[in-house]
N, C-alpha and C. Protein backbone atom coordinates (compact mmCIF):
# COMPACT_ATOMS: atom_id res chain seq x y z
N UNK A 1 -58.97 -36.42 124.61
CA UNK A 1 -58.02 -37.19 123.84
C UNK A 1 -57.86 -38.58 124.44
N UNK A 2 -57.86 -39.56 123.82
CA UNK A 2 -57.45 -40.90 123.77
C UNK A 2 -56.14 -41.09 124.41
N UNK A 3 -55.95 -41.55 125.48
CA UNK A 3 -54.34 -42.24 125.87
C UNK A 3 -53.81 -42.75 124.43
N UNK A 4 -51.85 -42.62 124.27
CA UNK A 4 -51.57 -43.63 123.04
C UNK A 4 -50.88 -44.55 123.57
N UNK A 5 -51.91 -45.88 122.97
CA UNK A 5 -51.15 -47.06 123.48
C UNK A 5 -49.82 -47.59 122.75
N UNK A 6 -49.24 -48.17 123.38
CA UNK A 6 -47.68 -48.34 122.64
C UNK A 6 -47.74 -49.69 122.51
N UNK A 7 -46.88 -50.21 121.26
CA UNK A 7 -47.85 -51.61 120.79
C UNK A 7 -46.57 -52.48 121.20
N UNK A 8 -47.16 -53.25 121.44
CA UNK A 8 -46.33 -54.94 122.85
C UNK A 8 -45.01 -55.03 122.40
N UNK A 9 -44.86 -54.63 120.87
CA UNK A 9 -43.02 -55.38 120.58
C UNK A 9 -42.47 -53.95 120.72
N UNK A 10 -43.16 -52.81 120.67
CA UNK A 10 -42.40 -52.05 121.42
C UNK A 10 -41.76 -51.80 122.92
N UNK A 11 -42.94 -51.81 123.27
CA UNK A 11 -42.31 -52.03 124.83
C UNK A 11 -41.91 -53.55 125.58
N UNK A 12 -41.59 -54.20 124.36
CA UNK A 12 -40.73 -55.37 125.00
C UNK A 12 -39.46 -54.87 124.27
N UNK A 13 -39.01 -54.34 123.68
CA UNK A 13 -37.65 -53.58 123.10
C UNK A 13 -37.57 -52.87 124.17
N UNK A 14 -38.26 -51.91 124.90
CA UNK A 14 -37.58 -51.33 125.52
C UNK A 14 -37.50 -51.60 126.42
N UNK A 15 -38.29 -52.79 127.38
CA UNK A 15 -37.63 -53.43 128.15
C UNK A 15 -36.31 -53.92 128.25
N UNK A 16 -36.20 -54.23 126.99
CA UNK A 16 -34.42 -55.03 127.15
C UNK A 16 -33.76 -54.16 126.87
N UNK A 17 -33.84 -53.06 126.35
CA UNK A 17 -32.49 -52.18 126.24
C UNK A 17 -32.76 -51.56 127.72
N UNK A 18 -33.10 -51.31 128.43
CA UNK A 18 -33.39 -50.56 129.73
C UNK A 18 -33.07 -51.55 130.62
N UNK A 19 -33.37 -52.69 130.34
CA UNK A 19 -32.35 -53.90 131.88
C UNK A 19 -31.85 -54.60 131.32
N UNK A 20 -31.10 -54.95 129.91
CA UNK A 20 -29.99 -55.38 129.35
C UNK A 20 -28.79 -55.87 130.04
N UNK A 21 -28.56 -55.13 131.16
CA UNK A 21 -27.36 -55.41 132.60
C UNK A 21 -27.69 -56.38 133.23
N UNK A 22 -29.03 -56.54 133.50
CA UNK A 22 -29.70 -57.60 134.91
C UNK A 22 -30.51 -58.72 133.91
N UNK A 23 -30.55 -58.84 132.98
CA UNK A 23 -31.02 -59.82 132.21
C UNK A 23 -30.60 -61.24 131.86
N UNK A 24 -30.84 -62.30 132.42
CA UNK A 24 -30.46 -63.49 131.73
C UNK A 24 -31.77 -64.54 130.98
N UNK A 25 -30.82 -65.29 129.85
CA UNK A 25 -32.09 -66.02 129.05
C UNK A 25 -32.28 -67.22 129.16
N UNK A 26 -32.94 -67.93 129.03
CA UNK A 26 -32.22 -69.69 129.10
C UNK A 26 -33.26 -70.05 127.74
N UNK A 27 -32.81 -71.32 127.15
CA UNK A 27 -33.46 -71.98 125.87
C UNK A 27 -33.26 -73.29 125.80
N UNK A 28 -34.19 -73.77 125.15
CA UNK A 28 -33.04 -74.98 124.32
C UNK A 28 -33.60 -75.16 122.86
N UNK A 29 -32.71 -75.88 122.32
CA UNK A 29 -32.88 -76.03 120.85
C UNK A 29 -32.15 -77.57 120.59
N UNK A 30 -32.86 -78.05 119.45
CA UNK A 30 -32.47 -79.17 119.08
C UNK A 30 -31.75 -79.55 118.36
N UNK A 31 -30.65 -80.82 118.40
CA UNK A 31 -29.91 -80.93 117.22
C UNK A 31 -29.75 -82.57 116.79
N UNK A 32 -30.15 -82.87 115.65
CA UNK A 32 -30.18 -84.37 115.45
C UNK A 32 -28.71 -85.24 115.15
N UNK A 33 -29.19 -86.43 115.66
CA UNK A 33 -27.93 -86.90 115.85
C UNK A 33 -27.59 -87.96 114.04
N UNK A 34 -26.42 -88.68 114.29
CA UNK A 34 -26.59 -89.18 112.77
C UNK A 34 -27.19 -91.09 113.18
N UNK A 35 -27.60 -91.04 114.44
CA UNK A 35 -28.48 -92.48 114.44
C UNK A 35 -30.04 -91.98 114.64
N UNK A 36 -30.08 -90.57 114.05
CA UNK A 36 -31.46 -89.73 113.92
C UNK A 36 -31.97 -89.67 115.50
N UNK A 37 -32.12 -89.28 116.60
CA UNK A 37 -31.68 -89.57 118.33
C UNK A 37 -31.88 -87.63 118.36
N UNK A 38 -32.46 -87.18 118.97
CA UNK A 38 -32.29 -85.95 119.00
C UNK A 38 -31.75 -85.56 120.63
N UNK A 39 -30.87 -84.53 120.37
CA UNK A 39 -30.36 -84.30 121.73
C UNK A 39 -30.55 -82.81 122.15
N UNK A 40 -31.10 -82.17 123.14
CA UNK A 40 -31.57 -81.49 123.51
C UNK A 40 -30.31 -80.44 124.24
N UNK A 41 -30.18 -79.26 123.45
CA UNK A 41 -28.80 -78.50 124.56
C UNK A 41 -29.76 -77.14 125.01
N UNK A 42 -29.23 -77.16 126.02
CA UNK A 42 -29.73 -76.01 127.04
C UNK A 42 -28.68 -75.12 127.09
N UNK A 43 -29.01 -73.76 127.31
CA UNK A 43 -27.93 -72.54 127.56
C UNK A 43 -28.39 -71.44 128.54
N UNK A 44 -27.94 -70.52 128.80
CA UNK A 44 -28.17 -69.80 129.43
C UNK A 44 -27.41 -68.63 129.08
N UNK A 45 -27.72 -67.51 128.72
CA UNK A 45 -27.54 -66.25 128.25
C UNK A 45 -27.55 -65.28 128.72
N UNK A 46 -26.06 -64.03 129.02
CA UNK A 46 -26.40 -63.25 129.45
C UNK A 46 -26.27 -61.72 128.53
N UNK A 47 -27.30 -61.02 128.67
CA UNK A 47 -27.66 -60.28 127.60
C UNK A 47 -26.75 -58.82 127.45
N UNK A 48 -26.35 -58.28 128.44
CA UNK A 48 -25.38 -57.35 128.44
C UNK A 48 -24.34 -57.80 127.55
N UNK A 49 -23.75 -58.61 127.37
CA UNK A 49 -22.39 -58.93 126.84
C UNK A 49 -22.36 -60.15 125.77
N UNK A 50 -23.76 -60.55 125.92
CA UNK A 50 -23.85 -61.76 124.86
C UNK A 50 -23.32 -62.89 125.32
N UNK A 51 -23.01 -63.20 126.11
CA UNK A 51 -21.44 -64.28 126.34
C UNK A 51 -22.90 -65.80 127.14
N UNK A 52 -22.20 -67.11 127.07
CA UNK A 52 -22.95 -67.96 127.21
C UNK A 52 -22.36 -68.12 128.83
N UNK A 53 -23.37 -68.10 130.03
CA UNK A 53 -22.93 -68.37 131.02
C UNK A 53 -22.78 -69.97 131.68
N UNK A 54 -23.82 -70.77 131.00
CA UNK A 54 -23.75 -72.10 131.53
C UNK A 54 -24.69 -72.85 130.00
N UNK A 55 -23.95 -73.81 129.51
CA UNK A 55 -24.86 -75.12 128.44
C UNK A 55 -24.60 -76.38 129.69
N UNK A 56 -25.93 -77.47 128.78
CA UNK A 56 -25.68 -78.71 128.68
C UNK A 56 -26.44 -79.32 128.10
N UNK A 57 -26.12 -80.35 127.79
CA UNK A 57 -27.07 -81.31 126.52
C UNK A 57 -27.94 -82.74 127.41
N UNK A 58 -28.21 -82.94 126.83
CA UNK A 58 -29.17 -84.50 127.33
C UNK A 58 -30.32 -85.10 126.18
N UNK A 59 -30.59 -86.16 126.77
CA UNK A 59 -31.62 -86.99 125.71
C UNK A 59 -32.99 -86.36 126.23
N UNK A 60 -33.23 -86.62 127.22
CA UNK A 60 -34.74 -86.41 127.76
C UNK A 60 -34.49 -85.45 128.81
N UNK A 61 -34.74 -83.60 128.72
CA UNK A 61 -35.03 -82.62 129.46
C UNK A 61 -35.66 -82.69 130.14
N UNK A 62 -36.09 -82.61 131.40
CA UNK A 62 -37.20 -82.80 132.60
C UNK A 62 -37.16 -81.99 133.57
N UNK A 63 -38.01 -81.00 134.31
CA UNK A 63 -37.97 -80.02 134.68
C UNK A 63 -37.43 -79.92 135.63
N UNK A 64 -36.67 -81.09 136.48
CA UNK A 64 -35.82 -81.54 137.30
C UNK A 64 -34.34 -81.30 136.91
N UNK A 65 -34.03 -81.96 136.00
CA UNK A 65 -32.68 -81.38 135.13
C UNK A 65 -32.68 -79.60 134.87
N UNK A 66 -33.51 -79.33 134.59
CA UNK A 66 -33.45 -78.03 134.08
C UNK A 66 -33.46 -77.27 135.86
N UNK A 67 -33.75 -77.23 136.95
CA UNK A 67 -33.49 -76.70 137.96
C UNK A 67 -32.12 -77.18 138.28
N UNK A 68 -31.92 -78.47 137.79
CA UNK A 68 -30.38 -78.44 138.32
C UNK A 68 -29.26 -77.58 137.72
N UNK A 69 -29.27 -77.50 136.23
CA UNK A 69 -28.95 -76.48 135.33
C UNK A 69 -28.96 -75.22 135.96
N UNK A 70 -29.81 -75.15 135.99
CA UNK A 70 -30.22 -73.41 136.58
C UNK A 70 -29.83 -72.90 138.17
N UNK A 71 -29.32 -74.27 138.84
CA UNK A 71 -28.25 -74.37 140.34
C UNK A 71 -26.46 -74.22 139.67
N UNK A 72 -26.30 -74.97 138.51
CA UNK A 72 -24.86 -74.63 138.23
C UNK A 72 -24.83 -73.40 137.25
N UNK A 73 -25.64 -72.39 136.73
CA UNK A 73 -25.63 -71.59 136.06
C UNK A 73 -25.22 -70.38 137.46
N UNK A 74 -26.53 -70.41 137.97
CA UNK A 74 -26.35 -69.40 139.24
C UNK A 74 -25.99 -70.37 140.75
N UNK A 75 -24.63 -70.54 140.60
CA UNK A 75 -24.28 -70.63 142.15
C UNK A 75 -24.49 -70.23 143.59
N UNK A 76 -24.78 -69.13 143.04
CA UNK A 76 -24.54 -67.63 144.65
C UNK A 76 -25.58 -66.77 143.44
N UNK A 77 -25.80 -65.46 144.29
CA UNK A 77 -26.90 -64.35 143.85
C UNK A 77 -25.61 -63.58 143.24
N UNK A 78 -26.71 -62.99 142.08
CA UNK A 78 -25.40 -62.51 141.07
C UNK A 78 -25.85 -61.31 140.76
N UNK A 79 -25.57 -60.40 139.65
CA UNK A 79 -26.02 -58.95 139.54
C UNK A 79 -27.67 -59.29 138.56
N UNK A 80 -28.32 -60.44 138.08
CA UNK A 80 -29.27 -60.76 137.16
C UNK A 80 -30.57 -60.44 138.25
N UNK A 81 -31.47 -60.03 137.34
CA UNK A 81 -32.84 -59.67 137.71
C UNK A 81 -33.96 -60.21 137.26
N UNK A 82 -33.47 -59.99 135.98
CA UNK A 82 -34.71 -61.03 135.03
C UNK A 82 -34.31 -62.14 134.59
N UNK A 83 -35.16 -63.46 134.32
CA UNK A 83 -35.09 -64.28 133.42
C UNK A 83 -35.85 -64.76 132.19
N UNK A 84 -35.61 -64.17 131.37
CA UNK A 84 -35.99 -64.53 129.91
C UNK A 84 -36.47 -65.99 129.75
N UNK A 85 -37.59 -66.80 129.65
CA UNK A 85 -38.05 -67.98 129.28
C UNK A 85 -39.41 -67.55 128.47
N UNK A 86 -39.02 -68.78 127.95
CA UNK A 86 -40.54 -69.38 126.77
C UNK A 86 -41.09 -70.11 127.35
N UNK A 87 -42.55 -70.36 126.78
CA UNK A 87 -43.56 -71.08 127.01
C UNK A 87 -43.46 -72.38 127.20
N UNK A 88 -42.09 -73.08 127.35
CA UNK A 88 -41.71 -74.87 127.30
C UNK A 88 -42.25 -75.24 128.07
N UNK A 89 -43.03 -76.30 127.86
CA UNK A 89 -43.31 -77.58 129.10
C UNK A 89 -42.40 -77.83 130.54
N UNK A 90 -41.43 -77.67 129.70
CA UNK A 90 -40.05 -78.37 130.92
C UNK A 90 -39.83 -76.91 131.63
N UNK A 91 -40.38 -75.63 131.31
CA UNK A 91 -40.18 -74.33 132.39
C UNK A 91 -41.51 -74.85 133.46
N UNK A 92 -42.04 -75.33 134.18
CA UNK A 92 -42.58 -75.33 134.96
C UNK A 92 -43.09 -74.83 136.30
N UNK A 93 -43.77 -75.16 136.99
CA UNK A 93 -43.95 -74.47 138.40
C UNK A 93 -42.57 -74.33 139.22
N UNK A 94 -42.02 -75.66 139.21
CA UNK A 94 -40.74 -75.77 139.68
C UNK A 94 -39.77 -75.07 139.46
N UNK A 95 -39.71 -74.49 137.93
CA UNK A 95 -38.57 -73.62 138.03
C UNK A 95 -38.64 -72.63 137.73
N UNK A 96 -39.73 -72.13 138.08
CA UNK A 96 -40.41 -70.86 138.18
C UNK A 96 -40.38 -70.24 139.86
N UNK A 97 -40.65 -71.43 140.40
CA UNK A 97 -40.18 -71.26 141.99
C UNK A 97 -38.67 -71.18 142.21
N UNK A 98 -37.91 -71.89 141.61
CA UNK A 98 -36.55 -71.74 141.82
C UNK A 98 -35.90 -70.59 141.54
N UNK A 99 -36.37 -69.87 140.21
CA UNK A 99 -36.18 -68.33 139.66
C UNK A 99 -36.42 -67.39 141.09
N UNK A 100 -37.83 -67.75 141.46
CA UNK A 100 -38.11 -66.73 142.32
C UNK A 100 -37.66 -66.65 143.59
N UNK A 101 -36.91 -68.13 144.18
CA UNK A 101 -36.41 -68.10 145.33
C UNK A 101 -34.95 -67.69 145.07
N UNK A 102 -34.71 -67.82 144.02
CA UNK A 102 -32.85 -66.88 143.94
C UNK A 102 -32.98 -65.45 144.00
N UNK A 103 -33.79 -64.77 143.51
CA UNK A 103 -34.10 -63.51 142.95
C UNK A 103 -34.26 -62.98 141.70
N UNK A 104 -34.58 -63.78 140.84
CA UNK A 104 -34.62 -63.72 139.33
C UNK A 104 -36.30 -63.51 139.22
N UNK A 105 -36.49 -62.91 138.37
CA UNK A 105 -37.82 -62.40 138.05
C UNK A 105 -38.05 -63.15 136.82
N UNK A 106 -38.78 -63.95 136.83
CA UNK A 106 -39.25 -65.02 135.35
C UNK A 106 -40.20 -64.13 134.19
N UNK A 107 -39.51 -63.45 133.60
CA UNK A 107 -40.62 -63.03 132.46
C UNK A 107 -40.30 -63.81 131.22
N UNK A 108 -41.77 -64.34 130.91
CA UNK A 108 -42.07 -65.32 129.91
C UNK A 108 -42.19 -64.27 128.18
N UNK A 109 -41.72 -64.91 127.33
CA UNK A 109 -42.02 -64.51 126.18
C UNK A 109 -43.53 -64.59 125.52
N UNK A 110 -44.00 -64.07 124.22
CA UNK A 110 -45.33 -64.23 124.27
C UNK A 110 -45.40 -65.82 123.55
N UNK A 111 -46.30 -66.34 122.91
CA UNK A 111 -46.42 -67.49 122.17
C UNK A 111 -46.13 -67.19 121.08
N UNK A 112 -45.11 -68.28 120.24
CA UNK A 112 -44.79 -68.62 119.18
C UNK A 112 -43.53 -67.62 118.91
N UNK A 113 -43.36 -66.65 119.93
CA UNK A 113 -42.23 -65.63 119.67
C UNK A 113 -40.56 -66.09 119.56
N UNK A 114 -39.58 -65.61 118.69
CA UNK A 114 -38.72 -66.36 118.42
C UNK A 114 -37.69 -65.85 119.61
């Protein structure tokens, strides 16, 4: 008999219902301004409870800003394990190192995933 393989959006569901507790997300999304200027807000998400742990907005995101973000989100080591990121430019080496020197485990989403 054939092993059964279990297909990827399944076992990324059950990843998150199984560490749902230790999970945080970060994003950003865009919102235009009315001198057409787009401003960039960042958040950070924690998935047990839904609740927003740290935003902020800016003109130009840079992967420098976004580690600083991610210093006032997590102050001190907290009960989080994972971090939820996408494929962005501005997630970089840098704050991929910063994840891993707090104790956050960086798991990336796949491409184009919402």
């Amino acid at each position: 008999m054939r092993p059964r393989r279990l297909d990827p959006a399944k076992r990324w569901l059950s990843f998150l219902a199984n560490h749902r507790e230790v999970i945080v997300a970060f994003y950003f999304f865009t919102v235009p301004t009315l001198t057409f200027r787009l401003l960039y807000c960042f958040f950070v998400i924690e998935h047990e409870r839904r609740s927003i742990l740290h935003f902020n907005v800016t003109r130009h995101p840079t992967a420098e800003w976004v580690v600083q973000q991610l210093r006032e989100a997590f102050p001190e080591a907290g009960p989080y394990r994972y971090a939820i990121l996408d494929h962005d430019a501005k997630f970089d080496a840098d704050v991929i190192a910063f994840l891993k020197a707090t104790g956050l485990e960086p798991k990336r989403t796949s491409v184009q995933a919402p």
